[in-house]
C-alpha atoms as a PDB file:
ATOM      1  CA  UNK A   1      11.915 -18.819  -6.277  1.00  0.00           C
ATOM      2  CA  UNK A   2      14.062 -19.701  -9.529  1.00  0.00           C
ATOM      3  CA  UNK A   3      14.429 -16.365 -10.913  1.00  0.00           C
ATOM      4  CA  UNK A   4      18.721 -15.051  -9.883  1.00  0.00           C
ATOM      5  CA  UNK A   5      17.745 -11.669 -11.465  1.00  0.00           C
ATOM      6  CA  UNK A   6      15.597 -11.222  -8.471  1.00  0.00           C
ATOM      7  CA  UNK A   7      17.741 -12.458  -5.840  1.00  0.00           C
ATOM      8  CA  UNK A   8      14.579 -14.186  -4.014  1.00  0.00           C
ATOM      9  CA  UNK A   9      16.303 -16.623  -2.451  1.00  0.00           C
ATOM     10  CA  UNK A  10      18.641 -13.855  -0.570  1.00  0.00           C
ATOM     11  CA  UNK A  11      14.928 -12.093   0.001  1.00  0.00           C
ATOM     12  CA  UNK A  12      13.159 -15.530   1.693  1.00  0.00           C
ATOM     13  CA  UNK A  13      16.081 -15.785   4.175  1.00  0.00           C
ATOM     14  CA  UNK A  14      15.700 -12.493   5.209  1.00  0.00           C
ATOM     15  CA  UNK A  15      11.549 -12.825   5.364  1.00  0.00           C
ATOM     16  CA  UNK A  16      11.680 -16.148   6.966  1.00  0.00           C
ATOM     17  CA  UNK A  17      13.478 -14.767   9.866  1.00  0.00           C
ATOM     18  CA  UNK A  18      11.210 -12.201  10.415  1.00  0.00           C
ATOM     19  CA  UNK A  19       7.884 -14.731   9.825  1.00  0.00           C
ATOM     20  CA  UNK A  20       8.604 -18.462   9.988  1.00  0.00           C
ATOM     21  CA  UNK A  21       6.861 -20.976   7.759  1.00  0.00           C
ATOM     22  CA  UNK A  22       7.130 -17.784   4.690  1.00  0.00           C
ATOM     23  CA  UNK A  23       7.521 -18.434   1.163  1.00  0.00           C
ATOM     24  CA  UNK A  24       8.119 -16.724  -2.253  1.00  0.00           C
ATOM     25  CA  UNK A  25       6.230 -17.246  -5.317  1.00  0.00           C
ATOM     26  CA  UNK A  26       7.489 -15.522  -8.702  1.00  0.00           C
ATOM     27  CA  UNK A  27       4.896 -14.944 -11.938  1.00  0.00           C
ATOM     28  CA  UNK A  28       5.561 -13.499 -15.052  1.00  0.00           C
ATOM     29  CA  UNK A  29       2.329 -12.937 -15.416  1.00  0.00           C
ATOM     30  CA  UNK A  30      -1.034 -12.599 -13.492  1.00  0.00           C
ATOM     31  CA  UNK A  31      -4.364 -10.802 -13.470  1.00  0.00           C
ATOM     32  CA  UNK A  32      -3.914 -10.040  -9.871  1.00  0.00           C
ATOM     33  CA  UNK A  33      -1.889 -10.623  -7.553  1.00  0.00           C
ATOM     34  CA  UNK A  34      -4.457  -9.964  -4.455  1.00  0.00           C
ATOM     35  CA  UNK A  35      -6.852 -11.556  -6.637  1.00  0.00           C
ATOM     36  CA  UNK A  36      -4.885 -14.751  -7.022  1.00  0.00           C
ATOM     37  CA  UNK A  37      -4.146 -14.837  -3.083  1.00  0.00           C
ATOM     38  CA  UNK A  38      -7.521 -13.952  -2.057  1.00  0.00           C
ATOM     39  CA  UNK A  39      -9.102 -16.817  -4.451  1.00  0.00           C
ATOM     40  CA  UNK A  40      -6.870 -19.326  -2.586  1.00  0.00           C
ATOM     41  CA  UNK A  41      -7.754 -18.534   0.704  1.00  0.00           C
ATOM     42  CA  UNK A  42     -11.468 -18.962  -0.172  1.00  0.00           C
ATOM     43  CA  UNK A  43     -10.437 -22.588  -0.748  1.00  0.00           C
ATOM     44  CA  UNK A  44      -8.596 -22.786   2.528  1.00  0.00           C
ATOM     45  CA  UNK A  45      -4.775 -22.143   1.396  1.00  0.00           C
ATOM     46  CA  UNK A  46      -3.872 -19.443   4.021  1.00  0.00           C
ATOM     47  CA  UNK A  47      -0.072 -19.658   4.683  1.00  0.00           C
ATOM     48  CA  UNK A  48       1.972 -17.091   5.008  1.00  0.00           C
ATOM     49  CA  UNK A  49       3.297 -16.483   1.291  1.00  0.00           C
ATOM     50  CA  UNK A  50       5.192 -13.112  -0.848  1.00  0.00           C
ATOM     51  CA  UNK A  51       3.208 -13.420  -3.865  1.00  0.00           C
ATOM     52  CA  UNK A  52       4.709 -11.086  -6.569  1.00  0.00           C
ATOM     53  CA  UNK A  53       4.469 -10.746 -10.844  1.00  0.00           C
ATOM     54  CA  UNK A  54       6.343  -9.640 -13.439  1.00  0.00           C
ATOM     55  CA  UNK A  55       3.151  -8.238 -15.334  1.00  0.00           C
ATOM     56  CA  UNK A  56      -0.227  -7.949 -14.291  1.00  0.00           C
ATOM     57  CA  UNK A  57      -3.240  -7.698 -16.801  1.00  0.00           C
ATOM     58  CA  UNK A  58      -6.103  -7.093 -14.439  1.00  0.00           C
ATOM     59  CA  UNK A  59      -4.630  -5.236 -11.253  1.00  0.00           C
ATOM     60  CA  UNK A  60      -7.123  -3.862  -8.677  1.00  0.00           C
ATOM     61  CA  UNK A  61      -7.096  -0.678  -6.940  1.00  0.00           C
ATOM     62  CA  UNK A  62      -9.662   0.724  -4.129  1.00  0.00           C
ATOM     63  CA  UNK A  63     -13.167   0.785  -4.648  1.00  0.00           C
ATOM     64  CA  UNK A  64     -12.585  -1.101  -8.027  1.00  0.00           C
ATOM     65  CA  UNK A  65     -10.368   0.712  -9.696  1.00  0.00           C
ATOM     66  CA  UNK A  66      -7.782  -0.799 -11.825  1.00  0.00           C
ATOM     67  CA  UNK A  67      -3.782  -0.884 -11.709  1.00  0.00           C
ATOM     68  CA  UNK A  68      -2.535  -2.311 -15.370  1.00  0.00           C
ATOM     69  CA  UNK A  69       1.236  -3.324 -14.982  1.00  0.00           C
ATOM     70  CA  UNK A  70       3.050  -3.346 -18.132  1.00  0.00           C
ATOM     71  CA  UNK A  71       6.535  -5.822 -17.944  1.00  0.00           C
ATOM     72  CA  UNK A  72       9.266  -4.237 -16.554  1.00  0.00           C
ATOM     73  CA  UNK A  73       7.654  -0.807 -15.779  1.00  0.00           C
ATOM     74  CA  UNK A  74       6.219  -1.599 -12.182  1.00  0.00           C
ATOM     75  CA  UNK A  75       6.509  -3.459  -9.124  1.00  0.00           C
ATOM     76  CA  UNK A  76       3.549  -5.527  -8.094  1.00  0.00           C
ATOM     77  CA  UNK A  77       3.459  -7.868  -5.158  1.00  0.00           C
ATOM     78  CA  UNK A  78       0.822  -9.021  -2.198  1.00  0.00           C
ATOM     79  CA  UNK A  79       1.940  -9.922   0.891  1.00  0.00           C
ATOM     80  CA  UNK A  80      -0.607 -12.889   2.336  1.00  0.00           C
ATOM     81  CA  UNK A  81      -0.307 -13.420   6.588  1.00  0.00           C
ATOM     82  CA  UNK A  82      -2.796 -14.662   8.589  1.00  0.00           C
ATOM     83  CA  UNK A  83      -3.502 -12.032  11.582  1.00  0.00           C
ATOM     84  CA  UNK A  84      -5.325 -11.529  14.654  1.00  0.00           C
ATOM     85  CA  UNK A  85      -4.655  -7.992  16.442  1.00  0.00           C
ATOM     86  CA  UNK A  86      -7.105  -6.880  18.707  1.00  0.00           C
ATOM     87  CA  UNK A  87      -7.891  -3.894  16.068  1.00  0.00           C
ATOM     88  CA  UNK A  88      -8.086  -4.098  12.419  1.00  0.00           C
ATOM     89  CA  UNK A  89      -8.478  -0.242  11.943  1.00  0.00           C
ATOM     90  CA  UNK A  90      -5.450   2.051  10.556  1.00  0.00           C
ATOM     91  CA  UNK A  91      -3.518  -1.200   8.630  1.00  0.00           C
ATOM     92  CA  UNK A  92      -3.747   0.638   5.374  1.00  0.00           C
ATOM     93  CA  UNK A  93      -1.706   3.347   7.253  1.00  0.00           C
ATOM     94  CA  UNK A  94       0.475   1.147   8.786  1.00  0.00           C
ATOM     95  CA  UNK A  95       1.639  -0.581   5.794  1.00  0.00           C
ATOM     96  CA  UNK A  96       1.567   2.776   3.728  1.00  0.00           C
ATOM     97  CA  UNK A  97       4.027   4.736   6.224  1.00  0.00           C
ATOM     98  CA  UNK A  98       6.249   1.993   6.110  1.00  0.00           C
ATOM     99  CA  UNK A  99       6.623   1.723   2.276  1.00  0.00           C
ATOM    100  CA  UNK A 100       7.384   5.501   2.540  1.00  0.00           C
ATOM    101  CA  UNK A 101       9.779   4.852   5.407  1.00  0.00           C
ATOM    102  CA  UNK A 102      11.521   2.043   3.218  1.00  0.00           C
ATOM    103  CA  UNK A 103      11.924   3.702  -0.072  1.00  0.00           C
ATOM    104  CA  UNK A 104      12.916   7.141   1.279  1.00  0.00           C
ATOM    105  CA  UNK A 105      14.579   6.895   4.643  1.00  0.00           C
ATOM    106  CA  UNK A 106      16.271  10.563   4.926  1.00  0.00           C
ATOM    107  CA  UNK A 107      13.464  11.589   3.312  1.00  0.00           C
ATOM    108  CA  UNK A 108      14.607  13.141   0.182  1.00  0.00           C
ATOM    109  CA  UNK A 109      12.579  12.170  -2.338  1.00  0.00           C
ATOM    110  CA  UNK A 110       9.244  13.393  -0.946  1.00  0.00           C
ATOM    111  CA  UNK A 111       6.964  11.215  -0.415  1.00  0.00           C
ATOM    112  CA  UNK A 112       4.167  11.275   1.416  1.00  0.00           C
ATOM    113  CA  UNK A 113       1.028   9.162   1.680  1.00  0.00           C
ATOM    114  CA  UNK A 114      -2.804  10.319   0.680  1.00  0.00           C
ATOM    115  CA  UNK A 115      -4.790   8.892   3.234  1.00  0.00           C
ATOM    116  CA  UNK A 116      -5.751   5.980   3.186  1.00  0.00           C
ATOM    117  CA  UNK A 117      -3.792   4.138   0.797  1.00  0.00           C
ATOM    118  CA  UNK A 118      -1.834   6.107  -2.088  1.00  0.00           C
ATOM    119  CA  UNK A 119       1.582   6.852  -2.446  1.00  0.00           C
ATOM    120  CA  UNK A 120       1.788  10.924  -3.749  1.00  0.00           C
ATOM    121  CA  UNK A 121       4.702  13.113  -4.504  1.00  0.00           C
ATOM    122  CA  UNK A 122       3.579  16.924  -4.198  1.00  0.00           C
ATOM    123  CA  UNK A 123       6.679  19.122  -4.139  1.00  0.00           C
ATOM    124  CA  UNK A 124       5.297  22.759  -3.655  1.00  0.00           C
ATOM    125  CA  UNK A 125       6.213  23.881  -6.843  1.00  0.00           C
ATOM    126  CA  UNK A 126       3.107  21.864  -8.828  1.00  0.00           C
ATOM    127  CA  UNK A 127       0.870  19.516  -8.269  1.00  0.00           C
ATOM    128  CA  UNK A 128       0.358  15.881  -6.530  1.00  0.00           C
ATOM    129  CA  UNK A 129       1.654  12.868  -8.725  1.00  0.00           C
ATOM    130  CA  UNK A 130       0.689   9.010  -7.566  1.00  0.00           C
ATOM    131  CA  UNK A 131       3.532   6.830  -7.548  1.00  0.00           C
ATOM    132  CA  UNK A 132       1.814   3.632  -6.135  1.00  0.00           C
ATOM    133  CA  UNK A 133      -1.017   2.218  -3.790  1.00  0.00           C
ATOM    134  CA  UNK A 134      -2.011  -0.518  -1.589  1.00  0.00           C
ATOM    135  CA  UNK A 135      -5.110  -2.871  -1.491  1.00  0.00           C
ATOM    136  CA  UNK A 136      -5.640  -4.522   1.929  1.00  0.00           C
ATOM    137  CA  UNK A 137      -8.111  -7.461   2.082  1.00  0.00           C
ATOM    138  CA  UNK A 138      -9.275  -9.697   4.732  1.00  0.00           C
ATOM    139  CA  UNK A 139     -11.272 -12.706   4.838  1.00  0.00           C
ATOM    140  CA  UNK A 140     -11.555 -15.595   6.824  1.00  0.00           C
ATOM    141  CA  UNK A 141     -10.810 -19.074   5.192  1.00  0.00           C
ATOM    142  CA  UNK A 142     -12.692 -22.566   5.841  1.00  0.00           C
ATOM    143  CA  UNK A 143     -10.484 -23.959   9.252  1.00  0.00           C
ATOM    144  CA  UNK A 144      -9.500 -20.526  10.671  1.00  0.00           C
ATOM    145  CA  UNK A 145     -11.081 -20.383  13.590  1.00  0.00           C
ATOM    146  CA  UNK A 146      -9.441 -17.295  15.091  1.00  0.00           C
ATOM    147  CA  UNK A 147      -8.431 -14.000  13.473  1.00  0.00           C
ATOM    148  CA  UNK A 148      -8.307 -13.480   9.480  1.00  0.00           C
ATOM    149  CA  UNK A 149      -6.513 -13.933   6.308  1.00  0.00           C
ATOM    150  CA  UNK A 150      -4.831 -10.744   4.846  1.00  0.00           C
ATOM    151  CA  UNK A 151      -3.959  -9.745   1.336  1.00  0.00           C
ATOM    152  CA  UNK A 152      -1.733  -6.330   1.831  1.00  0.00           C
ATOM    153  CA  UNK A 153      -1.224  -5.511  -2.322  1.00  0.00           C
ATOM    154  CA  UNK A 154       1.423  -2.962  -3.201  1.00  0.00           C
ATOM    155  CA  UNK A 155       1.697  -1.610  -6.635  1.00  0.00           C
ATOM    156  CA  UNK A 156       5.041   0.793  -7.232  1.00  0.00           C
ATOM    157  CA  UNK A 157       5.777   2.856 -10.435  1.00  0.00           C
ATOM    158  CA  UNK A 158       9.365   2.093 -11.541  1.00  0.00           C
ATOM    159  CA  UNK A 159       9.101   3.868 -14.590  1.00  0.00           C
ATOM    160  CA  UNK A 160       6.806   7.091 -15.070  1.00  0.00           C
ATOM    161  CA  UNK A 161       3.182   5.836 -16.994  1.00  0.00           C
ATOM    162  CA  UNK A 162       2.418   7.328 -20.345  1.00  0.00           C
ATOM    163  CA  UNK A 163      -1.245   7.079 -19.510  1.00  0.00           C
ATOM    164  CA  UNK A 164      -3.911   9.943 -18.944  1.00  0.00           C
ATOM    165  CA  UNK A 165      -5.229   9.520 -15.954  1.00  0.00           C
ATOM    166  CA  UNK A 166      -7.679  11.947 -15.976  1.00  0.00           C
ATOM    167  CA  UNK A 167      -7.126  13.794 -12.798  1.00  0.00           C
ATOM    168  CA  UNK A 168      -3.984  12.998 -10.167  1.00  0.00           C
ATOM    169  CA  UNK A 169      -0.222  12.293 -12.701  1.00  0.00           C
ATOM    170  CA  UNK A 170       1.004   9.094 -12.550  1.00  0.00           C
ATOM    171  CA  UNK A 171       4.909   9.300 -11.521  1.00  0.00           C
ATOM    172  CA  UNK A 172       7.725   6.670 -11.039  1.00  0.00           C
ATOM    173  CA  UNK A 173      10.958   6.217  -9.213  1.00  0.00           C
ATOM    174  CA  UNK A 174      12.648   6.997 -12.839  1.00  0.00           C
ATOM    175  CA  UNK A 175      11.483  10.658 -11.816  1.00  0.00           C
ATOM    176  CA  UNK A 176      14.434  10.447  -9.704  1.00  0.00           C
ATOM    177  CA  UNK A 177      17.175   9.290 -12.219  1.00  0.00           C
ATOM    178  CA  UNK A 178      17.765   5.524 -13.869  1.00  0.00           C
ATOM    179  CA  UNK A 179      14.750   3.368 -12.856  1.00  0.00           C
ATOM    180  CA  UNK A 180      15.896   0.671 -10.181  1.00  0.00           C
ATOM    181  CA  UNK A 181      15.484  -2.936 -11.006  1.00  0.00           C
ATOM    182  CA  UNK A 182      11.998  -4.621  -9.057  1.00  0.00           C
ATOM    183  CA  UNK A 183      13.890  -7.080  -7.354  1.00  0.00           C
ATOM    184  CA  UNK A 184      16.025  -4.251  -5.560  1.00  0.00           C
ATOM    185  CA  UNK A 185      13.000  -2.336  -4.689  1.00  0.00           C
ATOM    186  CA  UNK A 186      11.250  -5.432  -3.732  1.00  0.00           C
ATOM    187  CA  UNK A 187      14.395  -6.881  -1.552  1.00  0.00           C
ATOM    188  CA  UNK A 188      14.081  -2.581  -0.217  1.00  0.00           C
ATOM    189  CA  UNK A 189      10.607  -2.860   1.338  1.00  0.00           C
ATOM    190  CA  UNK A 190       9.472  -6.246   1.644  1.00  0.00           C
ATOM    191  CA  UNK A 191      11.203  -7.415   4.672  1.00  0.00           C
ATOM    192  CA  UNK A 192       9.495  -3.960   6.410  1.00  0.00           C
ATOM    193  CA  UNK A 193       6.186  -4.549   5.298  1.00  0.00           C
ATOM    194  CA  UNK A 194       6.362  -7.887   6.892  1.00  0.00           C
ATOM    195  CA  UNK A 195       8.149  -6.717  10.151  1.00  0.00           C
ATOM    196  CA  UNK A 196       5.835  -4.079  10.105  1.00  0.00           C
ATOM    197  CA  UNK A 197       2.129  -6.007   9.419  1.00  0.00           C
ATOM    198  CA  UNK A 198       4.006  -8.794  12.464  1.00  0.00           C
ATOM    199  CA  UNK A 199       4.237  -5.794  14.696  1.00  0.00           C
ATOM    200  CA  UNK A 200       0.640  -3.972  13.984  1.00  0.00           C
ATOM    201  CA  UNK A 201      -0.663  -7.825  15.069  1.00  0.00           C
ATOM    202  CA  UNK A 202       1.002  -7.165  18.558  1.00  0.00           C
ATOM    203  CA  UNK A 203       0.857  -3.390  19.223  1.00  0.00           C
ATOM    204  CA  UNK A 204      -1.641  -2.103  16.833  1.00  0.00           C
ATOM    205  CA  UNK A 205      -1.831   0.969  14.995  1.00  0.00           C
ATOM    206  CA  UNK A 206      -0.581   3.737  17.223  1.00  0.00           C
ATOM    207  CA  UNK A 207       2.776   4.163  16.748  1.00  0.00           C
ATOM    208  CA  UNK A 208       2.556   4.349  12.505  1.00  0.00           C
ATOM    209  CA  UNK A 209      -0.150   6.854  13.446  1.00  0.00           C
ATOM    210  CA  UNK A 210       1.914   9.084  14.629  1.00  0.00           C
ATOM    211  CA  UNK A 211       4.381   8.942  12.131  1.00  0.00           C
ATOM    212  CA  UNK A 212       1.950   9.499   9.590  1.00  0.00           C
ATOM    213  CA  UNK A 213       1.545  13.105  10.500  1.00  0.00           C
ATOM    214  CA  UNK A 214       4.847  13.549   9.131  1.00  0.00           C
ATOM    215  CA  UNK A 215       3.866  12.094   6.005  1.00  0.00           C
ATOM    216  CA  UNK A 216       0.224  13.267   5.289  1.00  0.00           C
ATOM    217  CA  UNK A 217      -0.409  15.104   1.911  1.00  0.00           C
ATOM    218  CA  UNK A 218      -3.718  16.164   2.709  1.00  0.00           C
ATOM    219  CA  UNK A 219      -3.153  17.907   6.283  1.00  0.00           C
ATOM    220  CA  UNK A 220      -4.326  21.413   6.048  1.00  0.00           C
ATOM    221  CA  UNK A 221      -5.579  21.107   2.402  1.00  0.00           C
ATOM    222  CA  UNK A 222      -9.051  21.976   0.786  1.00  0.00           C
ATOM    223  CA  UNK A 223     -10.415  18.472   0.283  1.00  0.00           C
ATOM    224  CA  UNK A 224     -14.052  17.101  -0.871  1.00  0.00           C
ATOM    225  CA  UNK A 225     -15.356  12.830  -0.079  1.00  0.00           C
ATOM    226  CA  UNK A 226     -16.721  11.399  -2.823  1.00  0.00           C
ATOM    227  CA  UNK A 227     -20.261  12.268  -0.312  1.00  0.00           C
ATOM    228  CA  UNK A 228     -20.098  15.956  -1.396  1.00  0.00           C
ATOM    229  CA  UNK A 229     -18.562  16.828   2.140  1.00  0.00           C
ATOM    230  CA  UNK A 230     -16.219  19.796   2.023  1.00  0.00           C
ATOM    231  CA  UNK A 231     -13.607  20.615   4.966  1.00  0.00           C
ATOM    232  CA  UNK A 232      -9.750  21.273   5.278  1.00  0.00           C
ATOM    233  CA  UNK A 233      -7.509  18.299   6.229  1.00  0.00           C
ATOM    234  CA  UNK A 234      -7.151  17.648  10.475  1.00  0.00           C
ATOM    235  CA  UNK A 235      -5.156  14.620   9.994  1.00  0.00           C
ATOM    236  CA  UNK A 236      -6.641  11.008  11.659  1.00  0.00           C
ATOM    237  CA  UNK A 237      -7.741   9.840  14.964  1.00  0.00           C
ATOM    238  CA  UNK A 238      -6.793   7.477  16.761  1.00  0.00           C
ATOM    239  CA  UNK A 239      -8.031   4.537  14.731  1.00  0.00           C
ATOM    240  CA  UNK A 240      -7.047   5.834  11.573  1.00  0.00           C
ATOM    241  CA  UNK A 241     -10.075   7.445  10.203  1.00  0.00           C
ATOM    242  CA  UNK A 242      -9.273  11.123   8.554  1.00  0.00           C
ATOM    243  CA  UNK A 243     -10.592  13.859  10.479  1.00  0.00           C
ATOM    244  CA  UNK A 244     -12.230  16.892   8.364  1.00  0.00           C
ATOM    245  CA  UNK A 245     -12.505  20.337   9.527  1.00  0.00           C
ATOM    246  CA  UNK A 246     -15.513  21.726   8.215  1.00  0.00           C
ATOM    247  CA  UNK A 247     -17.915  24.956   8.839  1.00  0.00           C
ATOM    248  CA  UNK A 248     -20.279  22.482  11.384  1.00  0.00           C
ATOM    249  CA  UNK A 249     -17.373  20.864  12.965  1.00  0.00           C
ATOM    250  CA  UNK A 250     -14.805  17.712  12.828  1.00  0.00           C
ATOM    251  CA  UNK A 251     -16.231  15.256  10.557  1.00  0.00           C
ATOM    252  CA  UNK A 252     -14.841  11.774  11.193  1.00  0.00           C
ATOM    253  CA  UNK A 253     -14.243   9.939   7.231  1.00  0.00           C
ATOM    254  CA  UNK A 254     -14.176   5.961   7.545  1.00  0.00           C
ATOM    255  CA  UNK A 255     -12.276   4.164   4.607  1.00  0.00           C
ATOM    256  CA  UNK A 256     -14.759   2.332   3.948  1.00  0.00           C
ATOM    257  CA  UNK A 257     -17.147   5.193   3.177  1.00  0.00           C
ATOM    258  CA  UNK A 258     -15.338   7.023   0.374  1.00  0.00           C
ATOM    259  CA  UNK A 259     -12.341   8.941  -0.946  1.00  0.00           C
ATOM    260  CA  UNK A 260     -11.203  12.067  -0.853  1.00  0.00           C
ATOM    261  CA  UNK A 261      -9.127  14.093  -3.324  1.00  0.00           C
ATOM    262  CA  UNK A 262      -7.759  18.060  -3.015  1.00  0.00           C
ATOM    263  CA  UNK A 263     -10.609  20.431  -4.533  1.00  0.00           C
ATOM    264  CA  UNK A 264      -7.288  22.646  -6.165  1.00  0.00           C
ATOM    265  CA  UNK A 265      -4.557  20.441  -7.561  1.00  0.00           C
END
């Protein structure tokens, strides 16, 4: 934590209160963030611990895709807590409403969240842009004998990529006027996400659930899984999983299964 810029040691206070034992590690440079978390606690290093880097080279998405952070132009960070709730299902959801909740409280930026794990903007006037995502993983290290170790990744555009990404726009906060410094955004949402992951450990998932209705891109939309299975958006149950309306009936979609994207963008 030796970087004033960043105002980290302001941050840890605040963290520390909210999780005891916390720290803050600063990189200027990483191939992953969840990577590097998830590589200690195979070797048994599971404290609680705000990983977060200036650039990374080799970011990871969802089912493998990639998140390449040039300096300066995005926020990347993983959050590493060890956690035992009595239900694992609908995290992604948790921790995705309450980045929304963080960076737009009044709501007037737009945001919502594409289940399970994407920050989109879709005003009605065009179509969906991604400003940023989230990676959960779990494992559990050698000496934990109860619950797991888990790696929540965020990834947030500050400035809008120049890249083709072939399908959904890439967007950043800079589509709202000067991009804001990472360490602001960072001191913005952190201490949430960790109030928030404490709080899914005692209560579970239910009450993010129903906020995500509020916030769910794909309700009511044309969508297709990555399975070929076709049906309109019925938002989640109750453990998270997004429910599909299609001409046989609801059709429950696990995360783990596949992805879904809008059939008209």
């Amino acid at each position: 934590m030796s970087r004033p810029d960043w105002h980290l040691e302001d941050l840890w206070l605040k963290l520390v209160a909210l999780w005891p034992g916390i720290t803050i590690e600063w990189l200027p440079e990483i191939d992953s963030t969840n990577s590097e978390l998830m590589r200690r606690a195979r070797e048994g290093q599971a404290d609680p611990v705000l990983l977060v880097a200036e650039q990374q080279t080799a970011g990871r998405g969802r089912m493998g895709r990639s998140w390449v952070t040039p300096e300066g132009s995005a926020l990347t960070f993983s959050l590493g807590l060890p956690l035992k709730p009595a239900h694992w299902s609908g995290l992604s959801l948790a921790v995705g409403v309450t980045l929304i909740e963080a960076l737009d409280p009044e709501g007037r930026l737009g945001l919502g969240l594409k289940w399970p794990n994407d920050l989109w903007h879709w005003p009605s006037s065009s179509g969906p842009a991604k400003l940023g995502g989230i990676l959960i993983e779990t494992l559990q290290p050698p000496g934990m004998s109860e619950g797991r170790y888990v790696v929540a990744g965020m990834g947030l555009n500050l400035m809008t990529p120049a890249i083709d990404t072939g399908g959904v726009a890439a967007r950043g906060l800079d589509h709202w006027g000067e991009a804001p410094a990472p360490g602001m955004v960072l001191a913005q949402v952190a201490p949430a996400v960790v109030q928030a992951m404490a709080a899914f450990e005692q209560h579970g998932p239910a009450s993010w659930l129903a906020r995500f209705d509020r916030h769910d891109v794909l309700r009511g939309r044309t969508l297709q899984t990555s399975q070929g299975v076709q049906g309109v958006g019925a938002g989640v149950d109750a453990l998270g999983a997004l429910l599909l309306r299609t001409d046989d009936g609801m059709v429950r979609v696990d995360s783990a299964e596949v992805s879904v994207r809008p059939l008209k963008i």
